[in-house]
C-alpha atoms as a PDB file:
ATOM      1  CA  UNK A   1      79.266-128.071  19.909  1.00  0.00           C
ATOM      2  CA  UNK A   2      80.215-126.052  22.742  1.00  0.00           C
ATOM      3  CA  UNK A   3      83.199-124.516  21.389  1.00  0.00           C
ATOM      4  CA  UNK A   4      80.331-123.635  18.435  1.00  0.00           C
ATOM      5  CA  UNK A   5      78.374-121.855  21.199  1.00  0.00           C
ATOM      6  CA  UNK A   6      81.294-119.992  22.647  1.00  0.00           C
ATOM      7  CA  UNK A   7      82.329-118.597  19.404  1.00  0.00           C
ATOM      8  CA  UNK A   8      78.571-117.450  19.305  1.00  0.00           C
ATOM      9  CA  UNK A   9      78.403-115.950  22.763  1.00  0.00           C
ATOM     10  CA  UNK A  10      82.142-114.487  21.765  1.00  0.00           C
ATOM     11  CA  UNK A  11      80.624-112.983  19.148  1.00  0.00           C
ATOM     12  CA  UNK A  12      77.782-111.388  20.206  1.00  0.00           C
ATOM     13  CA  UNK A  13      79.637-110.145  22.986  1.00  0.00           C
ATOM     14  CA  UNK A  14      82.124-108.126  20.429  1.00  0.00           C
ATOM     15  CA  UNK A  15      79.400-107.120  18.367  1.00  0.00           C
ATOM     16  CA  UNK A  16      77.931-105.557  21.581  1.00  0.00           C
ATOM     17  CA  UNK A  17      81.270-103.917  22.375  1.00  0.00           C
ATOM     18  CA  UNK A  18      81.401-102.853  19.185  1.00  0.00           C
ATOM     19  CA  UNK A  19      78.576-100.149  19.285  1.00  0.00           C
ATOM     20  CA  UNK A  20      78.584 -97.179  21.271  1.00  0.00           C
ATOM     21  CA  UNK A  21      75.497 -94.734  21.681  1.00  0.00           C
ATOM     22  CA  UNK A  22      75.872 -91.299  22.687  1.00  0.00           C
ATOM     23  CA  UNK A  23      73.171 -88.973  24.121  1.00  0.00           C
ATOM     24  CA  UNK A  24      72.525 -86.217  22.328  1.00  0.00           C
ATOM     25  CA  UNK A  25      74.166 -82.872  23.934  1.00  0.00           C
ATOM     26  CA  UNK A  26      77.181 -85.233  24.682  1.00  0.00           C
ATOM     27  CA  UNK A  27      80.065 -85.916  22.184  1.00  0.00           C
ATOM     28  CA  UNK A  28      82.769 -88.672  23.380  1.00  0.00           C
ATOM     29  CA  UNK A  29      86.506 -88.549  23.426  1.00  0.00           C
ATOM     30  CA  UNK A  30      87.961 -91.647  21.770  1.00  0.00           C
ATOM     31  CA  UNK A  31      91.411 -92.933  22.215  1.00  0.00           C
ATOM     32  CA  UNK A  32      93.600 -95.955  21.136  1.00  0.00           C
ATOM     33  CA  UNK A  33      96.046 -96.740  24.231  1.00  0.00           C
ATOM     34  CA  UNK A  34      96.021 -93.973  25.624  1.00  0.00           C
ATOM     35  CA  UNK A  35      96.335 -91.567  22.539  1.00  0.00           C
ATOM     36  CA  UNK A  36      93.718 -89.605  21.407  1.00  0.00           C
ATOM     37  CA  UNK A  37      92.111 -90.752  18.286  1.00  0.00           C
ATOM     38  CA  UNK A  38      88.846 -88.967  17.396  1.00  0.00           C
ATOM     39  CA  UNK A  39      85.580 -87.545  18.305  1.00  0.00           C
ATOM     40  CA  UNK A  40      81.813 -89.580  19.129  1.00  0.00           C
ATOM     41  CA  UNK A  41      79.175 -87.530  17.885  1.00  0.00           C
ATOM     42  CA  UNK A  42      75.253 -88.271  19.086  1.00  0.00           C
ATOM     43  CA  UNK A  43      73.667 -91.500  18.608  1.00  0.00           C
ATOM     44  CA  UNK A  44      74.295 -94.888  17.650  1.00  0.00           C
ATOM     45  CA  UNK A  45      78.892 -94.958  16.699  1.00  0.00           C
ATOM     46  CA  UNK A  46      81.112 -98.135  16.118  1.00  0.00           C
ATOM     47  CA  UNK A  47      84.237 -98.302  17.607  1.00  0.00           C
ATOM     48  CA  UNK A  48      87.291-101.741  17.427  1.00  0.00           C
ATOM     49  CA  UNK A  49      86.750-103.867  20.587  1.00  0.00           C
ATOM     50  CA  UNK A  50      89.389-103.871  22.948  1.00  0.00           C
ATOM     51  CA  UNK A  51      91.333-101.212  21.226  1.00  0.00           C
ATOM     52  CA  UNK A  52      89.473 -97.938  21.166  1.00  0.00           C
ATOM     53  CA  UNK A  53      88.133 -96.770  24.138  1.00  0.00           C
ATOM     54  CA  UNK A  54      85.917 -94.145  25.357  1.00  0.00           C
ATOM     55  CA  UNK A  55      88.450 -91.937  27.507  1.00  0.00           C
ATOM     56  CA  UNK A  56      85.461 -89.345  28.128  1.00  0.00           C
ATOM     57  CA  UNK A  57      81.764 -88.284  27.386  1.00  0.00           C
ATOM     58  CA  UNK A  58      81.485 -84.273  27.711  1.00  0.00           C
ATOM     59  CA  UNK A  59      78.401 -81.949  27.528  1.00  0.00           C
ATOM     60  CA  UNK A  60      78.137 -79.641  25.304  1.00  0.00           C
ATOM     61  CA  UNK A  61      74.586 -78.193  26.986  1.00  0.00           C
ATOM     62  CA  UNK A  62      74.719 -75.076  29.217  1.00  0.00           C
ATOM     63  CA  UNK A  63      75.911 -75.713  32.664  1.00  0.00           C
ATOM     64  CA  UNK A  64      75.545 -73.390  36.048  1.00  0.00           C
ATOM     65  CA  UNK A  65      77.603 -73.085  39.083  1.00  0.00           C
ATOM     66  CA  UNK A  66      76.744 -71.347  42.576  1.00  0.00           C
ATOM     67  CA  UNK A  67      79.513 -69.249  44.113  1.00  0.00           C
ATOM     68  CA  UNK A  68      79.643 -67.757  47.675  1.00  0.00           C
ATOM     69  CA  UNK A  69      82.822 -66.136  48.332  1.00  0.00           C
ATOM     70  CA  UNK A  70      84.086 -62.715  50.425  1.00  0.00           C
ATOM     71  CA  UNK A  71      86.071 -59.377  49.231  1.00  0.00           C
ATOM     72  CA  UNK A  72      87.524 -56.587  50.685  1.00  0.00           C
ATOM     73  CA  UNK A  73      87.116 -53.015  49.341  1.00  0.00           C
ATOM     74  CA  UNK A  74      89.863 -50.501  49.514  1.00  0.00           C
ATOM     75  CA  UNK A  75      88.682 -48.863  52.895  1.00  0.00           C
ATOM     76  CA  UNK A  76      88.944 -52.369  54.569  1.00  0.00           C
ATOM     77  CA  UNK A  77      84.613 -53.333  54.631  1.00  0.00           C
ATOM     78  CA  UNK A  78      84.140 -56.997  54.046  1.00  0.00           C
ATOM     79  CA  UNK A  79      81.849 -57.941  51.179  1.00  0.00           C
ATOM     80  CA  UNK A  80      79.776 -61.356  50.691  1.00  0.00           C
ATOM     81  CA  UNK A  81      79.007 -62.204  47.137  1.00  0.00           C
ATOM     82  CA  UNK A  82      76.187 -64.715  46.278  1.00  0.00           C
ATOM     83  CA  UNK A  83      76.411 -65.482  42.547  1.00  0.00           C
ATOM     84  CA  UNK A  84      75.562 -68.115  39.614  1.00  0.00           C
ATOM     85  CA  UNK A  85      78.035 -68.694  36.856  1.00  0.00           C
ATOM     86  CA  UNK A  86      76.671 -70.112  33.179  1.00  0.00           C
ATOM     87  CA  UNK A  87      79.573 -71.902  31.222  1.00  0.00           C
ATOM     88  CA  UNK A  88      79.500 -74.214  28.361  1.00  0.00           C
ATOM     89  CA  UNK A  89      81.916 -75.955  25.985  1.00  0.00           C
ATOM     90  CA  UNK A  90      82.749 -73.388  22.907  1.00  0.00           C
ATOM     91  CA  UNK A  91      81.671 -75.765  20.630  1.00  0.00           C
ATOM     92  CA  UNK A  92      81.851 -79.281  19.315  1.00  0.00           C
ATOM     93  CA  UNK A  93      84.791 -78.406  16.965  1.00  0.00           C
ATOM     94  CA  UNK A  94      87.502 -81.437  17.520  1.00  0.00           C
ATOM     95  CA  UNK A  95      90.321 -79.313  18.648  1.00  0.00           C
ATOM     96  CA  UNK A  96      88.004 -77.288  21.084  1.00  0.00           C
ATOM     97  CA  UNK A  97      86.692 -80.751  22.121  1.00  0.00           C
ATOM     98  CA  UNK A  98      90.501 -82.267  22.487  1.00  0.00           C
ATOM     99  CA  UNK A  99      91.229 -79.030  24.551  1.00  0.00           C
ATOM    100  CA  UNK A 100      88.298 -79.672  27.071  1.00  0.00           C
ATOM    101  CA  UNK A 101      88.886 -83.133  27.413  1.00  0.00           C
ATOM    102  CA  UNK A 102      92.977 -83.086  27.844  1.00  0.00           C
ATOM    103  CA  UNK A 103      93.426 -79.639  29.755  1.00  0.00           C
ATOM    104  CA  UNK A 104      92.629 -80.899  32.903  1.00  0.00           C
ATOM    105  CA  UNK A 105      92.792 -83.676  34.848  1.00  0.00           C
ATOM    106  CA  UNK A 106      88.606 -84.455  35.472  1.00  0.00           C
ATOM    107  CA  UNK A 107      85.825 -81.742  35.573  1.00  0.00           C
ATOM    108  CA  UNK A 108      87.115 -80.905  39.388  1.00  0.00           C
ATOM    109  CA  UNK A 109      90.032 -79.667  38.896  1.00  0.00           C
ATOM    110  CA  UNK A 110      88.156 -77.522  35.830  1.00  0.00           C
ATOM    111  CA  UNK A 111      85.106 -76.136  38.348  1.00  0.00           C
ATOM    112  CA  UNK A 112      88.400 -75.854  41.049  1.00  0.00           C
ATOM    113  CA  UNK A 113      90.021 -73.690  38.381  1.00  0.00           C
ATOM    114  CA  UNK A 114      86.950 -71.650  37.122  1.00  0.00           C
ATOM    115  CA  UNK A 115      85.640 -70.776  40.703  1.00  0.00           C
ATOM    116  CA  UNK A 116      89.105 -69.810  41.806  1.00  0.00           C
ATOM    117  CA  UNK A 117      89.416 -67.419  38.825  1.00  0.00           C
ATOM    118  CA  UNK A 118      86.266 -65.508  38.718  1.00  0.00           C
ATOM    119  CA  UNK A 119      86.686 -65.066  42.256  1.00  0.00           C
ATOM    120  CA  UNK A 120      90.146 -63.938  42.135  1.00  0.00           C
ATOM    121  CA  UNK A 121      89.248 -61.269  39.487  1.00  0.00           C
ATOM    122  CA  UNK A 122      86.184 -60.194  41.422  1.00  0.00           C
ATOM    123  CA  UNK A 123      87.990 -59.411  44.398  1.00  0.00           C
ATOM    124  CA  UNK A 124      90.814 -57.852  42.663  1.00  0.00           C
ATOM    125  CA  UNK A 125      88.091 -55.893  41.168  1.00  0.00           C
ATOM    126  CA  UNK A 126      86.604 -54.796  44.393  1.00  0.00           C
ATOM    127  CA  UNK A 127      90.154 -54.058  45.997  1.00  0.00           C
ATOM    128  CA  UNK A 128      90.218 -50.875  43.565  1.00  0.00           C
ATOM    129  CA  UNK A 129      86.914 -49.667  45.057  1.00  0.00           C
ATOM    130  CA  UNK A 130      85.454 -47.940  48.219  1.00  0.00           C
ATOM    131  CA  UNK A 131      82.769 -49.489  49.826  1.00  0.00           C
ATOM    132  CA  UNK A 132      79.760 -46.693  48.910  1.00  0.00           C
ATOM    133  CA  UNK A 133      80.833 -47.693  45.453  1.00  0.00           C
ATOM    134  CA  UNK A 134      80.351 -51.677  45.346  1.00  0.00           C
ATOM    135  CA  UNK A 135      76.769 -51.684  45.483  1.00  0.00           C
ATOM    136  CA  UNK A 136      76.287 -49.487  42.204  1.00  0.00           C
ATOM    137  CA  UNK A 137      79.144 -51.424  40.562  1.00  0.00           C
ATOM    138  CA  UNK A 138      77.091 -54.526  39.934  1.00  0.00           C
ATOM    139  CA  UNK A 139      76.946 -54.374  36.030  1.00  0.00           C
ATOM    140  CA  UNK A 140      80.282 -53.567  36.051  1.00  0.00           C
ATOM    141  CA  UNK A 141      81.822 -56.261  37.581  1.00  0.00           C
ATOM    142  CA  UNK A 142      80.036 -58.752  35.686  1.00  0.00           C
ATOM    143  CA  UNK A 143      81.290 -56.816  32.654  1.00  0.00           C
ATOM    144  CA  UNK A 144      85.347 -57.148  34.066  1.00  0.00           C
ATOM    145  CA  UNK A 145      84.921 -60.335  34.651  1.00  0.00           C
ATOM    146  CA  UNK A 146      83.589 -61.354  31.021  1.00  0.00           C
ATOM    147  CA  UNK A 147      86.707 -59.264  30.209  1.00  0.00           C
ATOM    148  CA  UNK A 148      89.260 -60.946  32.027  1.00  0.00           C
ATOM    149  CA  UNK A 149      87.900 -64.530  31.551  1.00  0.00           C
ATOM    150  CA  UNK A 150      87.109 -64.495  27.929  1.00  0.00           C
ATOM    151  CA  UNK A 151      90.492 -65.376  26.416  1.00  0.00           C
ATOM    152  CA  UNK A 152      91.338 -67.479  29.574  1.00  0.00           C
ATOM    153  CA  UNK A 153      87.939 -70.194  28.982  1.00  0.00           C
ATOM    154  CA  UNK A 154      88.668 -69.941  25.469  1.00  0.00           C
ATOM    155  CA  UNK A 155      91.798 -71.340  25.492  1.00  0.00           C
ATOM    156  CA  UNK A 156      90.645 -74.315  27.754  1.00  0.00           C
ATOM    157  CA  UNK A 157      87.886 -74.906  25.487  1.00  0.00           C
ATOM    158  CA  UNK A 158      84.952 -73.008  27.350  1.00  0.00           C
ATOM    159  CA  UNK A 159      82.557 -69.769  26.855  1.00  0.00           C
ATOM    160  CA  UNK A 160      81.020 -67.643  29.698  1.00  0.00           C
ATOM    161  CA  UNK A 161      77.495 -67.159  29.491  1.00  0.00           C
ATOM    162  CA  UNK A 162      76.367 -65.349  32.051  1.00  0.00           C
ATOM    163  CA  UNK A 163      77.697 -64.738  35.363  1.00  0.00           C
ATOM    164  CA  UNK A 164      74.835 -63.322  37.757  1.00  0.00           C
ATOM    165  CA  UNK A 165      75.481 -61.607  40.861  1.00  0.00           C
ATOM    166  CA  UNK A 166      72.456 -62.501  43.136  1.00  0.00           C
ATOM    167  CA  UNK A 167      73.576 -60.630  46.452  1.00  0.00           C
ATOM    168  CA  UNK A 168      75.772 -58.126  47.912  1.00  0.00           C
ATOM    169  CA  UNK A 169      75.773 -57.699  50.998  1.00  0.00           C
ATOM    170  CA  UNK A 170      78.206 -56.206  54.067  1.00  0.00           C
ATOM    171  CA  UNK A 171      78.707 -57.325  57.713  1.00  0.00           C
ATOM    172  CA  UNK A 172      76.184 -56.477  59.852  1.00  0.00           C
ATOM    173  CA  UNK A 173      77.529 -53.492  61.223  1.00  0.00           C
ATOM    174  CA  UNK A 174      78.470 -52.103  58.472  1.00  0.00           C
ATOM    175  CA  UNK A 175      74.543 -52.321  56.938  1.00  0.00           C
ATOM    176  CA  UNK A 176      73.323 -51.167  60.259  1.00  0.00           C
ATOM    177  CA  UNK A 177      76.111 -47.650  59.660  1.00  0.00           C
ATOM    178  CA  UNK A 178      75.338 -47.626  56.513  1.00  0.00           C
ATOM    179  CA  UNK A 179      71.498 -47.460  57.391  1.00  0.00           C
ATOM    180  CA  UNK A 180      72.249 -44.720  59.573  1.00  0.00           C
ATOM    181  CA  UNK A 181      73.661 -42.866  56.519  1.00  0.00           C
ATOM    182  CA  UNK A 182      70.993 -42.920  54.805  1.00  0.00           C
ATOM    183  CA  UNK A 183      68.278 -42.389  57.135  1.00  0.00           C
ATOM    184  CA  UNK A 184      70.478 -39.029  58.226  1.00  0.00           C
ATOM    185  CA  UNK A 185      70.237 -38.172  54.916  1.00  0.00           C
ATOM    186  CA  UNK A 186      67.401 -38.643  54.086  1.00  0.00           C
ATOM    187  CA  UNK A 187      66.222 -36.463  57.122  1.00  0.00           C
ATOM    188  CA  UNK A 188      68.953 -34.273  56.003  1.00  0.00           C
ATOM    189  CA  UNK A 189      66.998 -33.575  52.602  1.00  0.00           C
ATOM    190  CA  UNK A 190      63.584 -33.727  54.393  1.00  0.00           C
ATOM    191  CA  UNK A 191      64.218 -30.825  56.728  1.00  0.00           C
ATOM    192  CA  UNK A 192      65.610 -29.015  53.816  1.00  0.00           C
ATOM    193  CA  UNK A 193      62.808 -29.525  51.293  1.00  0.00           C
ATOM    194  CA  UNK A 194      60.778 -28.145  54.780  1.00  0.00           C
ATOM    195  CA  UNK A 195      62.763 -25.234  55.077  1.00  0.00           C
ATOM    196  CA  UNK A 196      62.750 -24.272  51.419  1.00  0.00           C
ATOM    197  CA  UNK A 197      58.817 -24.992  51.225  1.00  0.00           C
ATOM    198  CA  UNK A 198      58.522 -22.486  54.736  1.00  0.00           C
ATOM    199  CA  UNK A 199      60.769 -20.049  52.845  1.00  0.00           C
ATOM    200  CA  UNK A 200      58.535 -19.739  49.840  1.00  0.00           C
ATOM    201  CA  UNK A 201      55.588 -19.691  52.076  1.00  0.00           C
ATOM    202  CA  UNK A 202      56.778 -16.661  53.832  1.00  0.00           C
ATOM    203  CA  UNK A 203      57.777 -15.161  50.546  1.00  0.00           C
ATOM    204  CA  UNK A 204      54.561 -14.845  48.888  1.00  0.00           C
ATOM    205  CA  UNK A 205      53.100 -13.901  51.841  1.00  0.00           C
ATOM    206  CA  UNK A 206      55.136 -11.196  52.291  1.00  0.00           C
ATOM    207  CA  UNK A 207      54.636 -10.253  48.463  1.00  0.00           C
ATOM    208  CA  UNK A 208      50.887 -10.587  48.602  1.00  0.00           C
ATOM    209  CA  UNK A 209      51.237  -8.404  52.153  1.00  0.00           C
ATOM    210  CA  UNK A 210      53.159  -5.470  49.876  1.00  0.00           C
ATOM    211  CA  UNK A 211      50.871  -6.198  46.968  1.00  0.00           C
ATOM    212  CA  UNK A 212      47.528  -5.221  49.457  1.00  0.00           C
ATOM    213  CA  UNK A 213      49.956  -2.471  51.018  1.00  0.00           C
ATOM    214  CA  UNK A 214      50.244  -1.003  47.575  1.00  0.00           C
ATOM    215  CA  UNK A 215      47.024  -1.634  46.707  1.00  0.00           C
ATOM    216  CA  UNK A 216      45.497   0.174  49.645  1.00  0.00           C
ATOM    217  CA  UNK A 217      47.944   3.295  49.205  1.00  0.00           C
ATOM    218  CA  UNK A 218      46.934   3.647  45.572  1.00  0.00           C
ATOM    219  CA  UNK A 219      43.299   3.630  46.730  1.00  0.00           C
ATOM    220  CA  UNK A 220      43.481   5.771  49.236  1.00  0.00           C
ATOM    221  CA  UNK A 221      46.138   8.318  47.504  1.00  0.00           C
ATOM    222  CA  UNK A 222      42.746   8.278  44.542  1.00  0.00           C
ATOM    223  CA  UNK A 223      40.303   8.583  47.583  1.00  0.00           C
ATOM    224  CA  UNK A 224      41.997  10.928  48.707  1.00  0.00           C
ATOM    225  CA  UNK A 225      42.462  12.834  46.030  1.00  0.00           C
ATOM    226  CA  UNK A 226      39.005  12.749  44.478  1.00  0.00           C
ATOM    227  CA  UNK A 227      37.796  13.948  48.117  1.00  0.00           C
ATOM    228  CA  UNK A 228      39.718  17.463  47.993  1.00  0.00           C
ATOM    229  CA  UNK A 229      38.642  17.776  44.270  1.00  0.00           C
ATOM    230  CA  UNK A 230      35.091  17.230  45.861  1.00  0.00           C
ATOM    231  CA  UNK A 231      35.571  19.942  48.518  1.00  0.00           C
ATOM    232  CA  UNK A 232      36.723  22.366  46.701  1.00  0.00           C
ATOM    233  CA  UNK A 233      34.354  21.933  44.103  1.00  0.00           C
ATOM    234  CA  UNK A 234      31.622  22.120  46.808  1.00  0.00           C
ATOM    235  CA  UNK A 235      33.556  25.146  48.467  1.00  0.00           C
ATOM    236  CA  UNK A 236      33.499  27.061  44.889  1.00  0.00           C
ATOM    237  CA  UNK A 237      29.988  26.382  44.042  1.00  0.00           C
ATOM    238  CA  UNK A 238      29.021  27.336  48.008  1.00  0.00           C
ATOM    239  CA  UNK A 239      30.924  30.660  46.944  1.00  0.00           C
ATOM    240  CA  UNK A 240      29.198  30.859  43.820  1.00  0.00           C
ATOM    241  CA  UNK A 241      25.695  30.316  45.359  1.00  0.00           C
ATOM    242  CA  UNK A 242      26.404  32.591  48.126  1.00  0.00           C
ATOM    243  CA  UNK A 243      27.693  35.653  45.740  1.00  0.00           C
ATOM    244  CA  UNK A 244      24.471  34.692  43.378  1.00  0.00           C
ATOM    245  CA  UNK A 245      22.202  35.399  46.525  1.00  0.00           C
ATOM    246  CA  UNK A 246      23.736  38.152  47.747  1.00  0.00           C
ATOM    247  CA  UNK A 247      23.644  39.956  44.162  1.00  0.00           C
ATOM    248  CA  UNK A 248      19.846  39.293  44.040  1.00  0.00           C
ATOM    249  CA  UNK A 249      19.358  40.640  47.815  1.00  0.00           C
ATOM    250  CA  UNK A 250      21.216  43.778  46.763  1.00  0.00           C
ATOM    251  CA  UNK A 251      18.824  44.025  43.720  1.00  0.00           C
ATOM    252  CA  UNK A 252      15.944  44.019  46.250  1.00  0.00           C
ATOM    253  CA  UNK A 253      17.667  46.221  48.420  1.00  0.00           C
ATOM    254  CA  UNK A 254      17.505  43.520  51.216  1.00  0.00           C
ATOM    255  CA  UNK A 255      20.111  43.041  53.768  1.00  0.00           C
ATOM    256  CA  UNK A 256      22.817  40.311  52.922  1.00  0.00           C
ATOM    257  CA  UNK A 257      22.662  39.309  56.235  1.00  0.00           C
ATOM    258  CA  UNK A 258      19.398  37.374  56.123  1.00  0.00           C
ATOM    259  CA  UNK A 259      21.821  34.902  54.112  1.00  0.00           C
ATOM    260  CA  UNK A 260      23.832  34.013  56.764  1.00  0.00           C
ATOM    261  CA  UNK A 261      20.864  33.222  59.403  1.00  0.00           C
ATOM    262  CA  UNK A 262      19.530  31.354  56.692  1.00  0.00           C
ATOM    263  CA  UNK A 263      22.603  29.354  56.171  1.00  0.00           C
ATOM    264  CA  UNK A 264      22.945  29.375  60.039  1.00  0.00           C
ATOM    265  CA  UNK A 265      19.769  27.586  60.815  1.00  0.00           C
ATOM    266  CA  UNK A 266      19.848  25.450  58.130  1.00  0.00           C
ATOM    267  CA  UNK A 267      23.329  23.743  59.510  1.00  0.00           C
ATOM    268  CA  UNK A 268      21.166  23.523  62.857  1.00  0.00           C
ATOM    269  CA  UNK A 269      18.979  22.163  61.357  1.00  0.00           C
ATOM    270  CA  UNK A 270      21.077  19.399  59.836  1.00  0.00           C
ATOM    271  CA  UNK A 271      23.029  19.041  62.692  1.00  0.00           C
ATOM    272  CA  UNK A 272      19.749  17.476  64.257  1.00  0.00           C
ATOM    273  CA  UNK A 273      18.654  15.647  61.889  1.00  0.00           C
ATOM    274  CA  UNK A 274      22.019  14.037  60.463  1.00  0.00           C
ATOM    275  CA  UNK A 275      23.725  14.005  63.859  1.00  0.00           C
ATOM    276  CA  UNK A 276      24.484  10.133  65.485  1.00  0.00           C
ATOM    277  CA  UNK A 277      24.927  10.904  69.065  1.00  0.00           C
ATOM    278  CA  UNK A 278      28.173  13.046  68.589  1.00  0.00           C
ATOM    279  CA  UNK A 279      27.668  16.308  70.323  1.00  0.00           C
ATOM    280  CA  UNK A 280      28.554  19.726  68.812  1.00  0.00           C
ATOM    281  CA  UNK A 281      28.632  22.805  70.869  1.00  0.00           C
ATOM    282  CA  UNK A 282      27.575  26.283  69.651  1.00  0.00           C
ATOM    283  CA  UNK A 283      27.005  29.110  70.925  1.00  0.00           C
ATOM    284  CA  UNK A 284      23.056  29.990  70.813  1.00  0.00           C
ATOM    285  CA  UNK A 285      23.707  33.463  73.203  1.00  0.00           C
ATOM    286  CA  UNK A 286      22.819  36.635  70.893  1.00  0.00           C
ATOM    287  CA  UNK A 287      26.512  37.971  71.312  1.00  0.00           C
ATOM    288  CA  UNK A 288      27.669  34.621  70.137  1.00  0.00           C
ATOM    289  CA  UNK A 289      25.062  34.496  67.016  1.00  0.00           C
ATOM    290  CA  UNK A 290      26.355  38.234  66.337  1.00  0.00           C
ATOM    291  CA  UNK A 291      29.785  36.811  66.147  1.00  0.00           C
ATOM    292  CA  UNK A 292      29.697  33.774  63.739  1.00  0.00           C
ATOM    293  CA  UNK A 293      27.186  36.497  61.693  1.00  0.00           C
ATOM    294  CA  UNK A 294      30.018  38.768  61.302  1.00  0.00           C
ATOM    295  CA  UNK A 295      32.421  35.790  60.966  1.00  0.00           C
ATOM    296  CA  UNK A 296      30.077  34.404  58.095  1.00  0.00           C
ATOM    297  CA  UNK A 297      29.721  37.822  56.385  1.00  0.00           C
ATOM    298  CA  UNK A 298      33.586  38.420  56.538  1.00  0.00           C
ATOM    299  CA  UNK A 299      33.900  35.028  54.537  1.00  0.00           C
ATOM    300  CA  UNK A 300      31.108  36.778  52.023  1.00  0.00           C
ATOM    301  CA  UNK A 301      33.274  39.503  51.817  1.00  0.00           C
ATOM    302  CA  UNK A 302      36.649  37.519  51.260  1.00  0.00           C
ATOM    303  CA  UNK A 303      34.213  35.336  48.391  1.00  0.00           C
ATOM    304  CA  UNK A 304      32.688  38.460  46.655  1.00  0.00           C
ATOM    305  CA  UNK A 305      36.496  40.366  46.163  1.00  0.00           C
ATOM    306  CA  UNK A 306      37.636  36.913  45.017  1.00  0.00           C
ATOM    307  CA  UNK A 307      35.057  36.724  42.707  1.00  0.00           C
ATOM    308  CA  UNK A 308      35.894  40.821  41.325  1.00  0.00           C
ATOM    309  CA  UNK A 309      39.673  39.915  41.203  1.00  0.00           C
ATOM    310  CA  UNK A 310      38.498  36.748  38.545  1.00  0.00           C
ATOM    311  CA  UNK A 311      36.980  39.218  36.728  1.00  0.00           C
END
């Protein structure tokens, strides 16, 4: 009876050995002492008691890394990168699987070898480059890497996703010159952008300065004109007025004269009345009234032979 219950409880026991479930996003490496014999897919397998075994489960999912390492650039500035790496197994193909599983030791020595690698090719990257360059070189990088690293993963079984690089940063005193840098320059193209706005300023002042210049000249040239064209129109019909009255006086056999004194006390007269406290002096004394009479009558004389030599 008990040997009857051992070869139960034996049994049971290799029926339980006997099954094998795998999660799903996993696939399991199976050998037979030592050799490698096939491949687990997800959920429930059956494998021979005490001759297969499970030499590994791997995860085919998406997996992520942080890095934190330093490079140099060409011109000798240290540079600290922050970054996240996404790998994942190729796919669950047998020989990609045998490769992941049999490359390397454990998944330490793989991670060892990864991190080593994209580092290496990220500073080699940055060697090549100045300093003012890195930060603009982001996308770039993450491109050469993807370049360099692509055949490499392949042939140990894996696929880079995504490598992201979430910082880039210099010593401090570097950032602190390089703030200085900008900050000049950036005064630099303020006190420029000042100087070119002052320069137009000035400019279409002085062009709105020699537009009113011009402006005024014109006017006054046409003032200046239409005034003489007034005076001498006012001079000739003075000359024609004065001839006009001095035929009619002759008709009446009056003396021309009587012209003049009337002309002469009419200006008085306007002088008085039109006159705003500026001061004219003339000379009232009978010798002086004889004078601008024969003065007057002279200009008569010069008007009525101008007016015979038109004719």
């Amino acid at each position: 009876m008990s040997f009857f219950i051992f070869l139960v409880v034996f049994g049971l026991i290799i029926l339980f050995l006997s099954f094998v479930i795998v999660n799903q996003g996993t696939v399991a490496v199976v050998t037979i002492f030592g050799k490698y014999q096939r491949v687990m897919l997800p959920g429930l397998n059956f494998k021979i008691p005490f001759i297969e075994y499970i030499f590994r489960k791997i995860s085919i999912q998406n997996r992520s890394i942080e890095l934190d390492f330093q490079a140099i650039t060409s011109d000798q500035a240290n540079v600290n990168f922050k970054a996240m790496l996404v790998y994942s197994v190729l796919s669950s193909n047998e020989e990609v699987i045998k490769n992941v599983a049999f490359k390397f030791m454990d998944e330490r020595s793989f991670l060892q070898a990864l991190i080593r690698t994209v580092e290496g090719t990220i500073r080699a990257f940055v060697a090549t480059k100045k300093q003012a360059e890195v930060l603009a070189l982001r996308g770039e990088i993450v491109l050469h890497v993807k370049d360099e690293l692509d055949n490499t993963l392949e042939e140990w079984g894996y696929h880079l996703i995504d490598l992201q690089l979430n910082d880039i940063a210099f010593d401090e005193s570097i950032m602190r010159s390089m703030a200085q840098v900008v900050a000049s320059n950036n005064l630099k193209a303020a006190a420029e952008n000042e100087g070119q706005a002052l320069l137009i300023t000035k400019t279409k002042a002085a062009e709105a300065e020699g537009n009113a210049i011009r402006i005024s000249a014109e006017a006054e040239k046409i003032a200046a004109q239409l005034r003489g064209q007034g005076v001498a129109l006012f001079r000739e019909e003075v000359a024609k007025g004065m001839a006009e009255s001095a035929k009619l006086m002759s008709e009446a056999d009056l003396d021309a004269s009587l012209i003049l004194f009337s002309i002469w006390t009419e200006a008085i007269k306007h002088f008085a009345e039109q006159g705003k406290g500026n001061v004219i002096f003339l000379d009232g004394s009978t010798e002086g009234m004889e004078k601008s009479m024969k003065n007057m009558m002279g200009l008569q004389q010069i008007s009525a032979d101008t007016t015979k030599n038109k004719k």
